[in-house]
N, C-alpha and C. Protein backbone atom coordinates (compact mmCIF):
# COMPACT_ATOMS: atom_id res chain seq x y z
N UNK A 1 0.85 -1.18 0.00
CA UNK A 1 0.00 0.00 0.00
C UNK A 1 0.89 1.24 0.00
N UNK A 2 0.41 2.35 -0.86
CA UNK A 2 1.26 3.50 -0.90
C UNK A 2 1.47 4.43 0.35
N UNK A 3 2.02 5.25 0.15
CA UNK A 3 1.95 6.13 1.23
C UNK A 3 1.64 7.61 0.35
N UNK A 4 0.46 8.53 0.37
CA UNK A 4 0.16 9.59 -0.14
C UNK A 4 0.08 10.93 0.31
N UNK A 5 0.66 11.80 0.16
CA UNK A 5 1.08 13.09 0.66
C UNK A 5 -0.52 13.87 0.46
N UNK A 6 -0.51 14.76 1.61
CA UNK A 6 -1.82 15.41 1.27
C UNK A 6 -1.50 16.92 2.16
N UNK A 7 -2.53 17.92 1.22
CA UNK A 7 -2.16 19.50 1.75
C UNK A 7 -3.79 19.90 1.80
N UNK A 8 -3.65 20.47 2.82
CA UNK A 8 -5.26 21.51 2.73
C UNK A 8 -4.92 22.65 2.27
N UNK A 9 -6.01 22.92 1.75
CA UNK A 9 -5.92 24.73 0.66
C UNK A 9 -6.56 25.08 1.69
N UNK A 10 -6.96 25.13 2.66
CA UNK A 10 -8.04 26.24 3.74
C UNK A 10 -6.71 26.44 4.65
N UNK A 11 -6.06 25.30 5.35
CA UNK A 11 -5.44 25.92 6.47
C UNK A 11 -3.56 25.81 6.12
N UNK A 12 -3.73 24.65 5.11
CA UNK A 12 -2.31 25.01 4.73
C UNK A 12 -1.28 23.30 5.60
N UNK A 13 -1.85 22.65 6.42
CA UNK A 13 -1.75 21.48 6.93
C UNK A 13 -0.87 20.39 5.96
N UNK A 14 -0.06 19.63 6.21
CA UNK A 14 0.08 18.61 5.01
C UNK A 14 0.55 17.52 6.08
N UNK A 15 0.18 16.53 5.42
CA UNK A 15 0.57 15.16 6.12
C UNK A 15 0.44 14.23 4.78
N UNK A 16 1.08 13.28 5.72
CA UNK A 16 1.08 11.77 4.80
C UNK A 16 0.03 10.95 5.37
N UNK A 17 -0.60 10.16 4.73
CA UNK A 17 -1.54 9.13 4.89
C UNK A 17 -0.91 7.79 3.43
N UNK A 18 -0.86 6.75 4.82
CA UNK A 18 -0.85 5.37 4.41
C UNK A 18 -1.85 4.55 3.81
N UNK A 19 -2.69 5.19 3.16
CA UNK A 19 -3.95 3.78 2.78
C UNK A 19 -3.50 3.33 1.38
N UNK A 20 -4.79 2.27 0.77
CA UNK A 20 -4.82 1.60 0.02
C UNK A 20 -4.65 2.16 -1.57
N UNK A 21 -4.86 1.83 -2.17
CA UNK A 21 -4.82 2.92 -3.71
C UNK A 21 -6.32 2.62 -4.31
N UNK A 22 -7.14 1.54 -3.48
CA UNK A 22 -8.59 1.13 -3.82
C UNK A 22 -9.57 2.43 -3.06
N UNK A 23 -9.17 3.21 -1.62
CA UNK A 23 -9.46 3.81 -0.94
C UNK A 23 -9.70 5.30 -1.76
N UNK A 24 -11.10 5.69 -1.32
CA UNK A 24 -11.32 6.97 -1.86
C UNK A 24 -10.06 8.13 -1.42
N UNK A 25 -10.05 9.08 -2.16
CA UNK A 25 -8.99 10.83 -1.94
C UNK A 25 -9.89 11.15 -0.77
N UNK A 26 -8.81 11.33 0.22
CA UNK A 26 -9.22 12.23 1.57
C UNK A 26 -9.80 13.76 0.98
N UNK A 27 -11.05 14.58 1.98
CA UNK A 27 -11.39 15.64 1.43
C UNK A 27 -11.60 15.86 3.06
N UNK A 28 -11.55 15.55 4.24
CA UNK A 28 -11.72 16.44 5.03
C UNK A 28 -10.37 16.65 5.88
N UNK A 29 -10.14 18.10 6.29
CA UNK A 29 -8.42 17.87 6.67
C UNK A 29 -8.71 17.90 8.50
N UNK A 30 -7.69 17.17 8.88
CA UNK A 30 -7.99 16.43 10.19
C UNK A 30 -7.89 17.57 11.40
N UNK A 31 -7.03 18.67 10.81
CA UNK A 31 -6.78 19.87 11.74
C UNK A 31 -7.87 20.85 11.76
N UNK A 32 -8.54 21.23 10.70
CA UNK A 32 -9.49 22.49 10.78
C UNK A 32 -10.59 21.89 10.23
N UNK A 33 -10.82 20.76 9.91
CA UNK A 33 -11.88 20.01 9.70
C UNK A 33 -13.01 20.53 8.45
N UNK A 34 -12.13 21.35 7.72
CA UNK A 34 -12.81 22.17 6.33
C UNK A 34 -12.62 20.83 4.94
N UNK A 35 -13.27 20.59 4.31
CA UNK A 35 -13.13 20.03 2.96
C UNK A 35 -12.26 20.38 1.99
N UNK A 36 -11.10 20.49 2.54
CA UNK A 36 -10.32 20.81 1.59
C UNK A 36 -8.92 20.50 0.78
N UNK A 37 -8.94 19.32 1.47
CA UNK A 37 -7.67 18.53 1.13
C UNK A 37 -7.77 17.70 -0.31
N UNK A 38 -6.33 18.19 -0.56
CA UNK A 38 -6.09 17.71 -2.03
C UNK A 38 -4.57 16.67 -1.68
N UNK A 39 -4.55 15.62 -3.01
CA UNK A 39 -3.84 15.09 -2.80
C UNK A 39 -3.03 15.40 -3.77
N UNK A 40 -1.37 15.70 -2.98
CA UNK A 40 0.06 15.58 -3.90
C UNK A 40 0.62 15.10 -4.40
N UNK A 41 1.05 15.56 -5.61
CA UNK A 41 1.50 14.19 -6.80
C UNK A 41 2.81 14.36 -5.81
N UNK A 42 3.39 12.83 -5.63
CA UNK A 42 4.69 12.85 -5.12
C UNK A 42 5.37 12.74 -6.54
N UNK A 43 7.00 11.46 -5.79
CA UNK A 43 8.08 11.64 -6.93
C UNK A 43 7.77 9.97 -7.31
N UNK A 44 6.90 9.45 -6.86
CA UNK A 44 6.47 7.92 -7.32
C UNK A 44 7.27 7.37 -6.11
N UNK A 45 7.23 6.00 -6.42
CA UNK A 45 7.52 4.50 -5.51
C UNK A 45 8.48 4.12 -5.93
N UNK A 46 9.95 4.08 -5.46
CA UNK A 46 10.92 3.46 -5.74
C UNK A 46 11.06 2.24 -4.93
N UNK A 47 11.55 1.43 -5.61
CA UNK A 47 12.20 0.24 -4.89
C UNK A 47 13.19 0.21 -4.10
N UNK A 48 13.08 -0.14 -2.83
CA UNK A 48 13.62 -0.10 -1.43
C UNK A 48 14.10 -1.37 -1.02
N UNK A 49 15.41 -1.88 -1.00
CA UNK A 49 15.97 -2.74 -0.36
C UNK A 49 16.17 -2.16 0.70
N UNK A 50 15.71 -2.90 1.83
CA UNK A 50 16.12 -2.57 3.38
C UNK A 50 16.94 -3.80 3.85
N UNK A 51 17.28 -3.52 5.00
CA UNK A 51 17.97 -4.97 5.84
C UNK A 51 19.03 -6.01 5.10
N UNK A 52 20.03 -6.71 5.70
CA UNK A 52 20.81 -7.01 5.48
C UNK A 52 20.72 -8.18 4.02
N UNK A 53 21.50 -8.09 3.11
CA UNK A 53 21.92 -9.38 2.51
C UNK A 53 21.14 -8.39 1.01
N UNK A 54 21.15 -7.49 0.88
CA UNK A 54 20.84 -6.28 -0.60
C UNK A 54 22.09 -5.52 -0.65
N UNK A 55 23.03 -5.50 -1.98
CA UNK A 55 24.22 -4.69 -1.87
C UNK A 55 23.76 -4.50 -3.30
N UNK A 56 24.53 -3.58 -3.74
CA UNK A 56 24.76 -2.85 -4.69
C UNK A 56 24.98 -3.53 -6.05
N UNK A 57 25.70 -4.31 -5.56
CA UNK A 57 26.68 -5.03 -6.59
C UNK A 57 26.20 -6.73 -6.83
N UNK A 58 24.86 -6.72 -6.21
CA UNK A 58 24.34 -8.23 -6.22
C UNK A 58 23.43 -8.21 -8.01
N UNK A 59 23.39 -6.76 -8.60
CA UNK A 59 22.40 -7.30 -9.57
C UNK A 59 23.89 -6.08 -10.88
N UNK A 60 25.28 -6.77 -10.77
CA UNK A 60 25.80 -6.20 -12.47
C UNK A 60 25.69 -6.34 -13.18
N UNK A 61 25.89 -6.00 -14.66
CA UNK A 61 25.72 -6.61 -15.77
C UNK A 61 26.65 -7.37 -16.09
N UNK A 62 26.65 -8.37 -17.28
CA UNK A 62 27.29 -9.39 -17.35
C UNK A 62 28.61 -9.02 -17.96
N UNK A 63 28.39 -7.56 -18.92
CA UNK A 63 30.02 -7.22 -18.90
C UNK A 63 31.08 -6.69 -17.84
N UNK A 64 30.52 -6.43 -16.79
CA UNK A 64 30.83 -6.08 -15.69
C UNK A 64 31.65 -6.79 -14.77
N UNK A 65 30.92 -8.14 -14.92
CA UNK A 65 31.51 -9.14 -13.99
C UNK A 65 32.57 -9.72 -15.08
N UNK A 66 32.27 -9.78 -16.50
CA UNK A 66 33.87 -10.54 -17.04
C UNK A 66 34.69 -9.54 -17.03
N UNK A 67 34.86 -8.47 -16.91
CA UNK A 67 35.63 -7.41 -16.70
C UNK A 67 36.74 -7.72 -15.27
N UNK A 68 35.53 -7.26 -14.42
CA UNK A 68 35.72 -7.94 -12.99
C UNK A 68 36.62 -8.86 -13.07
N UNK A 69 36.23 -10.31 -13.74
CA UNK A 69 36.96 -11.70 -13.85
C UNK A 69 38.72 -11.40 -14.55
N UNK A 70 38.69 -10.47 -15.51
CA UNK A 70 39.97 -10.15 -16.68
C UNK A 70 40.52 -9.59 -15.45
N UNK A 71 40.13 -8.50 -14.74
CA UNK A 71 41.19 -7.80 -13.68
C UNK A 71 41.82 -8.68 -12.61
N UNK A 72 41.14 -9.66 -12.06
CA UNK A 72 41.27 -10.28 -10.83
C UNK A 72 42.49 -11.40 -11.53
N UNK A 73 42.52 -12.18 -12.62
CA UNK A 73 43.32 -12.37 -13.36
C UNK A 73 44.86 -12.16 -13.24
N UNK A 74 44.47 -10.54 -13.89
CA UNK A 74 45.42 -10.30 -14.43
C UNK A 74 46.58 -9.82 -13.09
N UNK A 75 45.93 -9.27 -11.98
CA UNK A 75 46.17 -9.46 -11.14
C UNK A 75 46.38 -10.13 -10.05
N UNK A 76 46.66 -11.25 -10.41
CA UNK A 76 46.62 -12.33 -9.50
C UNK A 76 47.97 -13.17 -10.53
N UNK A 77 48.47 -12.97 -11.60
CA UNK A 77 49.22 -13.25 -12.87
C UNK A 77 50.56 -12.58 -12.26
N UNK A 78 50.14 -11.00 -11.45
CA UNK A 78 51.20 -9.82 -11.06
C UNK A 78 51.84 -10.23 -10.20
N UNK A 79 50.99 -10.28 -8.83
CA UNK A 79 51.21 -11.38 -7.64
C UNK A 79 51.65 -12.41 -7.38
N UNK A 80 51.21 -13.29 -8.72
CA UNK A 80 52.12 -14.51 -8.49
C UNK A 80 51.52 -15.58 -7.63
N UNK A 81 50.19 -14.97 -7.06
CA UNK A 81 49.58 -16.02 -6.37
C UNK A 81 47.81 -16.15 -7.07
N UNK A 82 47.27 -17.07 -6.92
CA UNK A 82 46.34 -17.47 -6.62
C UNK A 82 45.13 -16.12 -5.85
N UNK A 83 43.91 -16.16 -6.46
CA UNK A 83 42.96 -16.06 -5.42
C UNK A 83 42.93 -16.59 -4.18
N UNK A 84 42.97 -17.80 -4.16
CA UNK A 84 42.98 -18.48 -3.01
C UNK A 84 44.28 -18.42 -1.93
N UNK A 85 45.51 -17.55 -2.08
CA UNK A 85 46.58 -17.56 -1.90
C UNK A 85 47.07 -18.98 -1.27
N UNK A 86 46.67 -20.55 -1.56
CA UNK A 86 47.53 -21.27 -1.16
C UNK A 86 48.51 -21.91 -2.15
N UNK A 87 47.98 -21.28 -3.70
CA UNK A 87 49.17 -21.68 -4.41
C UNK A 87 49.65 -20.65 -5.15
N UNK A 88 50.97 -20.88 -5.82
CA UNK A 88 51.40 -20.19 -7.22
C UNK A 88 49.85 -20.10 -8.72
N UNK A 89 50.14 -18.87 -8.73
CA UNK A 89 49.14 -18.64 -10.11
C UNK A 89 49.15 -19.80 -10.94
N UNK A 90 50.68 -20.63 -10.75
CA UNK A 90 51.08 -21.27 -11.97
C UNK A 90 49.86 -22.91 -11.52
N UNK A 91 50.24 -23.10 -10.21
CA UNK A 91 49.69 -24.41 -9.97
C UNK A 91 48.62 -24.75 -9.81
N UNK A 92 47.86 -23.26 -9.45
CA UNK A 92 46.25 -23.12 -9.21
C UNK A 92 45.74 -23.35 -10.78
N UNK A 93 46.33 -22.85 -11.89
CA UNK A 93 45.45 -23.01 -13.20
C UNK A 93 46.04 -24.17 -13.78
N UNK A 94 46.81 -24.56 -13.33
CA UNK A 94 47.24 -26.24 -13.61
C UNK A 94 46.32 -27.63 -12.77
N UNK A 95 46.06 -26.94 -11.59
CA UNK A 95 45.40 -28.09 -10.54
C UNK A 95 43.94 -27.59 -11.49
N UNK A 96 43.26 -26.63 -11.71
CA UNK A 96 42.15 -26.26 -12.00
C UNK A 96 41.64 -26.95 -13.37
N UNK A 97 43.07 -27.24 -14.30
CA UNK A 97 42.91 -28.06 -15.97
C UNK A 97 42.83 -29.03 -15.54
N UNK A 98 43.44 -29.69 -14.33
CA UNK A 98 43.03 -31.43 -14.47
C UNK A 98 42.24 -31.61 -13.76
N UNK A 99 40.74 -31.01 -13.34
CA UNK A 99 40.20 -31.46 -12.75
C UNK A 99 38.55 -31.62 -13.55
């Protein structure tokens, strides 16, 4: 359910109200009790990841991540080690072909 911004033209009041989007437009305003509340176009409904285990980087594109893959590579080629640092670059893509 949305959340909809609302202003009275009589007293000038604005609040938010939580209802349904099936629910009639509020017209009486809760402070001066005149008929006059209109409802504000907001900026729309964005999608909100809250709480743990949503990062940034969980939805890249796929050139992104072979990119990603070419750097980690090529750097790991520099190093001389492994991702995993328990072997040589050399033995990790050798243990990795015969398996």
């Amino acid at each position: 359910m949305p959340t909809y911004d609302y202003r009275c033209k009589s007293c000038g009041h604005e609040f938010e109200l939580f209802q349904s989007m099936r629910d009639p437009v509020k017209r009486k305003c809760p402070e001066c009790k005149e008929p006059a509340l209109e409802r504000l176009i907001g900026t729309g409904g964005a999608v909100l990841f809250k709480g743990s285990g949503f990062y940034q980087t969980d939805y890249r594109s796929e050139s992104y991540k072979k990119g990603e893959q070419k750097e980690k590579k090529q750097a790991e080629a520099a190093n001389g080690t492994c991702a995993c640092g328990k072997k040589s670059a050399d033995q990790c893509a050798s243990s990795a072909s015969k398996d």
